[in-house]
PDB file of N, CA and C in Angstrom:
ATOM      1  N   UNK A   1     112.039 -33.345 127.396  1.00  0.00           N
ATOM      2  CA  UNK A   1     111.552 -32.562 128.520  1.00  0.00           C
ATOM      3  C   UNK A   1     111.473 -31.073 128.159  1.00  0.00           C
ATOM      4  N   UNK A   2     112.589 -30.198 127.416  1.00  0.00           N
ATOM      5  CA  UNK A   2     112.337 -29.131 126.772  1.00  0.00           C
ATOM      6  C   UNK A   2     110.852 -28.733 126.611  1.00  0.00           C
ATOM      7  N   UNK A   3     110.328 -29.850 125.486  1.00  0.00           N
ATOM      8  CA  UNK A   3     108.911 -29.294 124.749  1.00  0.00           C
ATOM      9  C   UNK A   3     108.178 -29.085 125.789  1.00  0.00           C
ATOM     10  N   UNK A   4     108.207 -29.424 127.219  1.00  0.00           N
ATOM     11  CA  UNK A   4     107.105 -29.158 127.931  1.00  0.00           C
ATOM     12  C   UNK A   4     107.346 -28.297 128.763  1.00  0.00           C
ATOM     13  N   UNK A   5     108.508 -27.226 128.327  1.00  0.00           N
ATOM     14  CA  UNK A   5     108.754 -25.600 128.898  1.00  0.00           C
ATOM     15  C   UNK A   5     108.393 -24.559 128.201  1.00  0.00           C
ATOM     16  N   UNK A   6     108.539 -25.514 126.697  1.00  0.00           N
ATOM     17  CA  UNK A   6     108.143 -24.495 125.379  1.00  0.00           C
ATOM     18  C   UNK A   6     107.189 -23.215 125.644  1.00  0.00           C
ATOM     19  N   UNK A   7     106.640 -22.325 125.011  1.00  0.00           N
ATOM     20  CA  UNK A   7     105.765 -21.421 125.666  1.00  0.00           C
ATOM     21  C   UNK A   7     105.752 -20.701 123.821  1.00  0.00           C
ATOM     22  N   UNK A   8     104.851 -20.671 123.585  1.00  0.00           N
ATOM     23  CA  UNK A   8     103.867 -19.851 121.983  1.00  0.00           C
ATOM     24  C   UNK A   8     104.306 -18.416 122.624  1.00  0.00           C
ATOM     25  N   UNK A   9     104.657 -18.221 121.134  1.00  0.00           N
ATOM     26  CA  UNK A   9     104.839 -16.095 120.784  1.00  0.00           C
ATOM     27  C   UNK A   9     103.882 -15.755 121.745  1.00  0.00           C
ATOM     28  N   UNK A  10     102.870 -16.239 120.650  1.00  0.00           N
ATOM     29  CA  UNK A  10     101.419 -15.284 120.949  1.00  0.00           C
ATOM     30  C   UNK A  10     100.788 -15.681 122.414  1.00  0.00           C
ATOM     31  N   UNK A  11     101.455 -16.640 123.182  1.00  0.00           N
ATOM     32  CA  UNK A  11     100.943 -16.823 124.704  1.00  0.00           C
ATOM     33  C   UNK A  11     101.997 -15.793 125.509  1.00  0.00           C
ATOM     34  N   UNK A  12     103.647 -16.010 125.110  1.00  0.00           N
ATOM     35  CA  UNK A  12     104.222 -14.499 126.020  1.00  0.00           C
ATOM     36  C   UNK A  12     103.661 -13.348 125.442  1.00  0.00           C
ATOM     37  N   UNK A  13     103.776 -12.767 124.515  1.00  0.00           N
ATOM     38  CA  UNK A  13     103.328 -11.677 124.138  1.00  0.00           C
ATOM     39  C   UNK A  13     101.572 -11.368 125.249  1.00  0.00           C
ATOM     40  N   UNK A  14     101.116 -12.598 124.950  1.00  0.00           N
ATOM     41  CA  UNK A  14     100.097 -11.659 125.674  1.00  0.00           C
ATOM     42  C   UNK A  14     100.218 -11.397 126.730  1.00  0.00           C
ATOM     43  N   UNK A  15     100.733 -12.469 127.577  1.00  0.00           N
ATOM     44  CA  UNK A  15     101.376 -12.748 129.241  1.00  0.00           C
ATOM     45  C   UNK A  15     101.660 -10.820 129.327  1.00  0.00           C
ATOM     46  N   UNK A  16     102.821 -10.628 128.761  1.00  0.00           N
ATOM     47  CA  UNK A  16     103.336  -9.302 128.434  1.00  0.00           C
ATOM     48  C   UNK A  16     102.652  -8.307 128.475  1.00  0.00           C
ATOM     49  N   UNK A  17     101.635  -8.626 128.041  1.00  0.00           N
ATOM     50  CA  UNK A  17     100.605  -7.206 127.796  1.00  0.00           C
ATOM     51  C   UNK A  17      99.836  -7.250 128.881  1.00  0.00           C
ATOM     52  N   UNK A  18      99.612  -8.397 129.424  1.00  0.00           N
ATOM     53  CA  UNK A  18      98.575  -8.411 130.465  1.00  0.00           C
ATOM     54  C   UNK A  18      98.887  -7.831 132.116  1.00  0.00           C
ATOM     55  N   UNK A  19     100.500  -7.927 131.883  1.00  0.00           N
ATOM     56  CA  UNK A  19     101.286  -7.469 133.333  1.00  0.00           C
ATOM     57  C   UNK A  19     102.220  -6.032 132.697  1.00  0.00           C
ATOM     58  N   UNK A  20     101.570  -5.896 131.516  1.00  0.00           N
ATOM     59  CA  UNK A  20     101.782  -4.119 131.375  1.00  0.00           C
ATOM     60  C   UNK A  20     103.573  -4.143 131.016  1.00  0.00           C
ATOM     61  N   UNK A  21     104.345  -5.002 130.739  1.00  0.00           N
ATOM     62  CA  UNK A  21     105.530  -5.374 130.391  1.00  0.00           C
ATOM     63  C   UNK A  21     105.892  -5.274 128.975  1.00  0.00           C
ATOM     64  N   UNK A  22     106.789  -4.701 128.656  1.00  0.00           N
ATOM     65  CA  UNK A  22     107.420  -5.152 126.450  1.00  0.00           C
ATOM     66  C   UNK A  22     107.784  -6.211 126.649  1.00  0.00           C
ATOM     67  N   UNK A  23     107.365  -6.908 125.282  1.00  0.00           N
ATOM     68  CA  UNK A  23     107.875  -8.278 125.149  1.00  0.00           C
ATOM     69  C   UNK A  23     109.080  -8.718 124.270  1.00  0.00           C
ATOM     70  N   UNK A  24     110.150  -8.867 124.114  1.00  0.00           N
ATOM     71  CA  UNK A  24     111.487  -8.930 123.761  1.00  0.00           C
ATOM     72  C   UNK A  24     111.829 -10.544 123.634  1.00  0.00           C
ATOM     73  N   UNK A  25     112.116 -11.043 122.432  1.00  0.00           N
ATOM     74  CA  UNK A  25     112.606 -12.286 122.305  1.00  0.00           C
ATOM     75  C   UNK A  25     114.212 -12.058 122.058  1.00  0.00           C
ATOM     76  N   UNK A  26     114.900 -12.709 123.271  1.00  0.00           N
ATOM     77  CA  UNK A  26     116.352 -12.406 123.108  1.00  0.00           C
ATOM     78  C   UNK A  26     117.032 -13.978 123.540  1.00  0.00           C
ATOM     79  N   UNK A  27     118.251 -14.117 122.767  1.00  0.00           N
ATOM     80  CA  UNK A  27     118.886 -15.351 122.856  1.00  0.00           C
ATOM     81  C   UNK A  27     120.497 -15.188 123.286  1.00  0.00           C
ATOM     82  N   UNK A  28     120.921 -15.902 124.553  1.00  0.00           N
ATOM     83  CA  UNK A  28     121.525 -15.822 125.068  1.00  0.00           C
ATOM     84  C   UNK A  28     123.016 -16.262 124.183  1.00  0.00           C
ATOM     85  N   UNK A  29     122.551 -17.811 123.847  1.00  0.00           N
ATOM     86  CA  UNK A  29     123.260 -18.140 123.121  1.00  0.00           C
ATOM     87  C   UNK A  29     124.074 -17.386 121.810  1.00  0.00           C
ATOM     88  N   UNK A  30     122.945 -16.860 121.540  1.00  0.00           N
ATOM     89  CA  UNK A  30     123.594 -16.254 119.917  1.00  0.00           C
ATOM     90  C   UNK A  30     123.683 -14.716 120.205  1.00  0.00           C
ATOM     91  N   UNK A  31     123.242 -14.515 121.309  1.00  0.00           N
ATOM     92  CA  UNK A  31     123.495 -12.753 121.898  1.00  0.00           C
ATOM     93  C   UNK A  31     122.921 -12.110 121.047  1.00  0.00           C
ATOM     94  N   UNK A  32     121.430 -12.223 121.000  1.00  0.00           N
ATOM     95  CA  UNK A  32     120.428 -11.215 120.413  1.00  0.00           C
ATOM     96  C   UNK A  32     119.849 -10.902 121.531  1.00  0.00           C
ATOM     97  N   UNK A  33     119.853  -9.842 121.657  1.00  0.00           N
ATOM     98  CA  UNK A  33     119.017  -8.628 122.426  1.00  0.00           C
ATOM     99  C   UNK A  33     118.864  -8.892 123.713  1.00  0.00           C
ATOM    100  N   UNK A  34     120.391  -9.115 124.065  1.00  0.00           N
ATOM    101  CA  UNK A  34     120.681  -9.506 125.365  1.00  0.00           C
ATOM    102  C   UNK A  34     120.603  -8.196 126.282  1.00  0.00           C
ATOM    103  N   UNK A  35     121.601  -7.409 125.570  1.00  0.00           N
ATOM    104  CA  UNK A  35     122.220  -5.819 125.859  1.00  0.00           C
ATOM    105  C   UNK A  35     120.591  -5.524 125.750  1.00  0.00           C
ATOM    106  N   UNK A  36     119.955  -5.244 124.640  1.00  0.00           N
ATOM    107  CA  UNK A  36     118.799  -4.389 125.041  1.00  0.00           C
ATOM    108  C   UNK A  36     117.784  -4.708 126.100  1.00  0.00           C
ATOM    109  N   UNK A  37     117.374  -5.793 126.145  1.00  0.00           N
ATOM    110  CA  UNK A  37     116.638  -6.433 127.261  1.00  0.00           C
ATOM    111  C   UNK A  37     117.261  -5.995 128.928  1.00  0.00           C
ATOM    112  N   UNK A  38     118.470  -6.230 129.116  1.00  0.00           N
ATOM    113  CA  UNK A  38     119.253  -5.530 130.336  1.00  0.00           C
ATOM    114  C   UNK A  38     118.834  -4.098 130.051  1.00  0.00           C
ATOM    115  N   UNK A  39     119.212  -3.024 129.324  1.00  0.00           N
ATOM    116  CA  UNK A  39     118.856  -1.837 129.393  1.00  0.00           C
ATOM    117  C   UNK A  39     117.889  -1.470 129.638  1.00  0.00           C
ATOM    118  N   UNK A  40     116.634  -1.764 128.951  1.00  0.00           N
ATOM    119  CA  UNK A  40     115.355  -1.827 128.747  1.00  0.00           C
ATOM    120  C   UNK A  40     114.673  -1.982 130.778  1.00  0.00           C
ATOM    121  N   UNK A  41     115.842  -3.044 131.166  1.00  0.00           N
ATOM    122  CA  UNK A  41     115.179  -3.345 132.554  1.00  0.00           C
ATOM    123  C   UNK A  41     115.402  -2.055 133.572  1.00  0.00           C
ATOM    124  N   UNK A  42     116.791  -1.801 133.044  1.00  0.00           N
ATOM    125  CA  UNK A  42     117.090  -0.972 133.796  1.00  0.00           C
ATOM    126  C   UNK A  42     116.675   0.581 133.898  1.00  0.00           C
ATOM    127  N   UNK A  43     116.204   0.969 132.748  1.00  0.00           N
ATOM    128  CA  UNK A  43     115.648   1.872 132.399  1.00  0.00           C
ATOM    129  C   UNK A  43     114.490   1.803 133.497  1.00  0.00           C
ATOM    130  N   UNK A  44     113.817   0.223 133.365  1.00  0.00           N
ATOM    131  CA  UNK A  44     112.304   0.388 133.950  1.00  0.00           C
ATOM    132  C   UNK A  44     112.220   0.431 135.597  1.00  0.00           C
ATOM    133  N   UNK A  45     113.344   0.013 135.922  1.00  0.00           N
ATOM    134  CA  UNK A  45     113.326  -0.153 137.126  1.00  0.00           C
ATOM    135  C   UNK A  45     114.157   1.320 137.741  1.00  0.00           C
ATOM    136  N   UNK A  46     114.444   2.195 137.219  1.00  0.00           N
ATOM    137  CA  UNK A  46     114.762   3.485 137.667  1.00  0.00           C
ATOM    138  C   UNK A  46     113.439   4.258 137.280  1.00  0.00           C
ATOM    139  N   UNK A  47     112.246   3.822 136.398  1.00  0.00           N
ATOM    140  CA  UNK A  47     111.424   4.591 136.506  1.00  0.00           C
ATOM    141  C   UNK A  47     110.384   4.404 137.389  1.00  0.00           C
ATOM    142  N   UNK A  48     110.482   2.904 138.063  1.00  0.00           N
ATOM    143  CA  UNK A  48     110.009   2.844 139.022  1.00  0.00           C
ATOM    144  C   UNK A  48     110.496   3.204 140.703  1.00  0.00           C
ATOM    145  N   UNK A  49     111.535   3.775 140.331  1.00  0.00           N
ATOM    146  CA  UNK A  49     112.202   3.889 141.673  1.00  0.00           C
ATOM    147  C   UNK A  49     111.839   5.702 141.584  1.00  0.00           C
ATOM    148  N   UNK A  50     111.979   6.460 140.588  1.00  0.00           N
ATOM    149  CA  UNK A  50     111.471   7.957 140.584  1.00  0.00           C
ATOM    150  C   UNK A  50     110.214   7.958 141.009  1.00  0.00           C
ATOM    151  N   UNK A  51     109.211   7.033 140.546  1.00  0.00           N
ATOM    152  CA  UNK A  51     107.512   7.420 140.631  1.00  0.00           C
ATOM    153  C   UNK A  51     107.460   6.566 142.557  1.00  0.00           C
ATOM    154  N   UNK A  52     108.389   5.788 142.734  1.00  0.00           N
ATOM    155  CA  UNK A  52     108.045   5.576 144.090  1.00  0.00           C
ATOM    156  C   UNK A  52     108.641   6.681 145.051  1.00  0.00           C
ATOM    157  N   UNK A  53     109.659   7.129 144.571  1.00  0.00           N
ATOM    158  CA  UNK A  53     110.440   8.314 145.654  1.00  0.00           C
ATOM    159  C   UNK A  53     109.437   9.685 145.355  1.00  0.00           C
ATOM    160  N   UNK A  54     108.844   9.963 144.522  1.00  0.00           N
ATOM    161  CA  UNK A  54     107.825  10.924 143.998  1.00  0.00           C
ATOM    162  C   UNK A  54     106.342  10.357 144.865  1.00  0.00           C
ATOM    163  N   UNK A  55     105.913   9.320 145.478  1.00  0.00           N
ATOM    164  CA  UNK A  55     104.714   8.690 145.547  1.00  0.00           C
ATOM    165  C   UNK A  55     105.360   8.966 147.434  1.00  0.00           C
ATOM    166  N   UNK A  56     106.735   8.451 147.739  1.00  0.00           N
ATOM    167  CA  UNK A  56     107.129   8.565 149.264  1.00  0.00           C
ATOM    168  C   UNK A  56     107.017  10.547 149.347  1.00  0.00           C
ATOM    169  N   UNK A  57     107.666  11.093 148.855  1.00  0.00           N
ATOM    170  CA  UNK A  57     107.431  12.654 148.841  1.00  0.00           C
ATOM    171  C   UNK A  57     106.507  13.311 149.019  1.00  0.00           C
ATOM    172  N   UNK A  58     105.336  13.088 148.189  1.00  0.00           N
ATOM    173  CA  UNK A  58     104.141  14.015 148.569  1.00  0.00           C
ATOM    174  C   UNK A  58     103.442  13.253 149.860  1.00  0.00           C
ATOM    175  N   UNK A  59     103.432  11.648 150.310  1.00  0.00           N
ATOM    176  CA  UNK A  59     102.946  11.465 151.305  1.00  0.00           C
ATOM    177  C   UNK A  59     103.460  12.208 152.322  1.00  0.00           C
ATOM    178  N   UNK A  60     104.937  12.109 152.262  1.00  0.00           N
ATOM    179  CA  UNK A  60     105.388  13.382 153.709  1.00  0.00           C
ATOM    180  C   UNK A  60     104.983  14.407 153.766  1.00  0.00           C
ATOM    181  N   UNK A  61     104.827  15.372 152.180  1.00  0.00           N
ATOM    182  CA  UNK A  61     104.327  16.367 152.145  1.00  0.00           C
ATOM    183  C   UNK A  61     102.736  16.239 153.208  1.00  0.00           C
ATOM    184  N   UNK A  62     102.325  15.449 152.776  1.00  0.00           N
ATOM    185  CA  UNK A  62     100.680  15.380 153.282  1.00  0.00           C
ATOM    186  C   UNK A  62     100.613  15.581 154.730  1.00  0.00           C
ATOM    187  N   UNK A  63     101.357  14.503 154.673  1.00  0.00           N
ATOM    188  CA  UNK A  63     101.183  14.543 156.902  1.00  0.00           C
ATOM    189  C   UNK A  63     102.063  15.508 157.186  1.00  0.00           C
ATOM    190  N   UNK A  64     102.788  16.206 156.448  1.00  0.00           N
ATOM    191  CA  UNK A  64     103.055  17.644 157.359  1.00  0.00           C
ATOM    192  C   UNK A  64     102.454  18.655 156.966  1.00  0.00           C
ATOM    193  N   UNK A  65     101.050  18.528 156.248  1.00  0.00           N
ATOM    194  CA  UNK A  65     100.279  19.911 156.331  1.00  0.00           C
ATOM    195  C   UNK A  65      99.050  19.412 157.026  1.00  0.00           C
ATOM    196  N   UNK A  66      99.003  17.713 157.336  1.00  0.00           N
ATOM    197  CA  UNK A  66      97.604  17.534 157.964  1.00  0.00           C
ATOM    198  C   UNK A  66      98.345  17.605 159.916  1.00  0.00           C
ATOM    199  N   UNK A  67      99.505  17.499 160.057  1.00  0.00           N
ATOM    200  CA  UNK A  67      99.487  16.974 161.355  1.00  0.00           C
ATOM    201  C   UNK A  67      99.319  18.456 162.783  1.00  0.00           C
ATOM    202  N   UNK A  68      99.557  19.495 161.482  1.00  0.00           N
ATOM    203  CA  UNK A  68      99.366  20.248 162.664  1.00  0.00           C
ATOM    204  C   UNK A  68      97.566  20.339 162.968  1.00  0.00           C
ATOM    205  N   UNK A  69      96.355  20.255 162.055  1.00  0.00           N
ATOM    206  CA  UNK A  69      95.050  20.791 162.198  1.00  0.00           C
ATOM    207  C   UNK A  69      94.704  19.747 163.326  1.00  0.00           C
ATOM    208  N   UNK A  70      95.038  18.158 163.346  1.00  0.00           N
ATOM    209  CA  UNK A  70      94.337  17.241 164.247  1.00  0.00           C
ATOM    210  C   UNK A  70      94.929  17.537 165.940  1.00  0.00           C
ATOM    211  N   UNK A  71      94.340  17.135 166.665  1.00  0.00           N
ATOM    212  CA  UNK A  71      94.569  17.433 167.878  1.00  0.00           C
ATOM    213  C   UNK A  71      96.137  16.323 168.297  1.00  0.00           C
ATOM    214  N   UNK A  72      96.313  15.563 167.689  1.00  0.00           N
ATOM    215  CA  UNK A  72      96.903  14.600 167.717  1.00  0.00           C
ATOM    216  C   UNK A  72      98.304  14.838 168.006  1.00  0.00           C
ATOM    217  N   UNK A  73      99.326  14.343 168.617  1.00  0.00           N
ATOM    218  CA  UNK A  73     100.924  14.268 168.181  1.00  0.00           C
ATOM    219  C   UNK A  73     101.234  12.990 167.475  1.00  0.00           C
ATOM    220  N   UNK A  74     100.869  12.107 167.028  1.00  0.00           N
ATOM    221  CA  UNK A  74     101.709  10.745 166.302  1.00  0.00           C
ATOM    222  C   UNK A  74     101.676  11.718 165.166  1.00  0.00           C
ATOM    223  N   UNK A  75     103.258  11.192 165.098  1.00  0.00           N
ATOM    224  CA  UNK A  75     103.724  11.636 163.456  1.00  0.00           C
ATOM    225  C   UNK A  75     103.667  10.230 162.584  1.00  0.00           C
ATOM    226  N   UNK A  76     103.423  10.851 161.160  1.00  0.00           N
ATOM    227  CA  UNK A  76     103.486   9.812 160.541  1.00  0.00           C
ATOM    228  C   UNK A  76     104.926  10.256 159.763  1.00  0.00           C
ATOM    229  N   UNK A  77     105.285   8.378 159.668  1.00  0.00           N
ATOM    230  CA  UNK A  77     105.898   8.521 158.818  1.00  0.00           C
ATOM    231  C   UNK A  77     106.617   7.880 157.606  1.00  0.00           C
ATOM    232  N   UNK A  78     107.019   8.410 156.612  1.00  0.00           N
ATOM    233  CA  UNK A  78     107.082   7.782 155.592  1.00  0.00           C
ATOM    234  C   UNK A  78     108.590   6.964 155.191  1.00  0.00           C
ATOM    235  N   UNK A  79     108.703   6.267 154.205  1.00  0.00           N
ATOM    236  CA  UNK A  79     109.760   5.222 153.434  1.00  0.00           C
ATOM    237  C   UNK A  79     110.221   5.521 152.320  1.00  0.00           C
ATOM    238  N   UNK A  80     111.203   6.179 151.805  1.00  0.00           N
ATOM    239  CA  UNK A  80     111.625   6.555 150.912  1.00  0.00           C
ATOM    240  C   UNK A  80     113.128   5.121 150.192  1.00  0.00           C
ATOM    241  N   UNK A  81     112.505   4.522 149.352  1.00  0.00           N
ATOM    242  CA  UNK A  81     113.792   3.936 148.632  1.00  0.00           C
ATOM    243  C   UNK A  81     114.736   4.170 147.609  1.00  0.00           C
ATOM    244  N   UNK A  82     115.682   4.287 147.630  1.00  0.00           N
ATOM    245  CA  UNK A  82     116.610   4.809 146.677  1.00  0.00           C
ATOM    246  C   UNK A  82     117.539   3.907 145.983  1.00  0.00           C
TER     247      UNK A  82
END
């Protein structure tokens, strides 16, 4: 049953490239590039948490230089995750 989970280099690797991801062959068992693969995530997922708190920021910025010109009172407002 294994062989039919199996998955080719060259099919993750591309998988990898195609969802913009590094591709890292690490083995649990023998503890290759266990540690880097965890780091590596974590790294990525704090750089996605800066470019989203940077992406929540200037939207607030926005609607508080557009909300005074419209005649309007709804505030908008934004989601910041941390």
């Amino acid at each position: 049953m294994q062989e039919d989970f199996e998955v080719s280099r060259e099919e993750a690797e591309s998988w990898a490239q195609s969802v913009q991801l590094p591709y890292v062959e690490c083995s649990a068992k023998f503890r290759q590039n266990v540690d880097r693969v965890f780091h590596d995530l974590v790294r990525l997922i704090r750089q996605f948490q800066i470019a989203e708190r940077q992406m929540g920021l200037e939207y607030i910025s926005d609607s508080a230089n557009t909300s005074g010109s419209s005649g309007s009172h709804k505030k908008k407002k934004g989601c910041i995750v941390m």
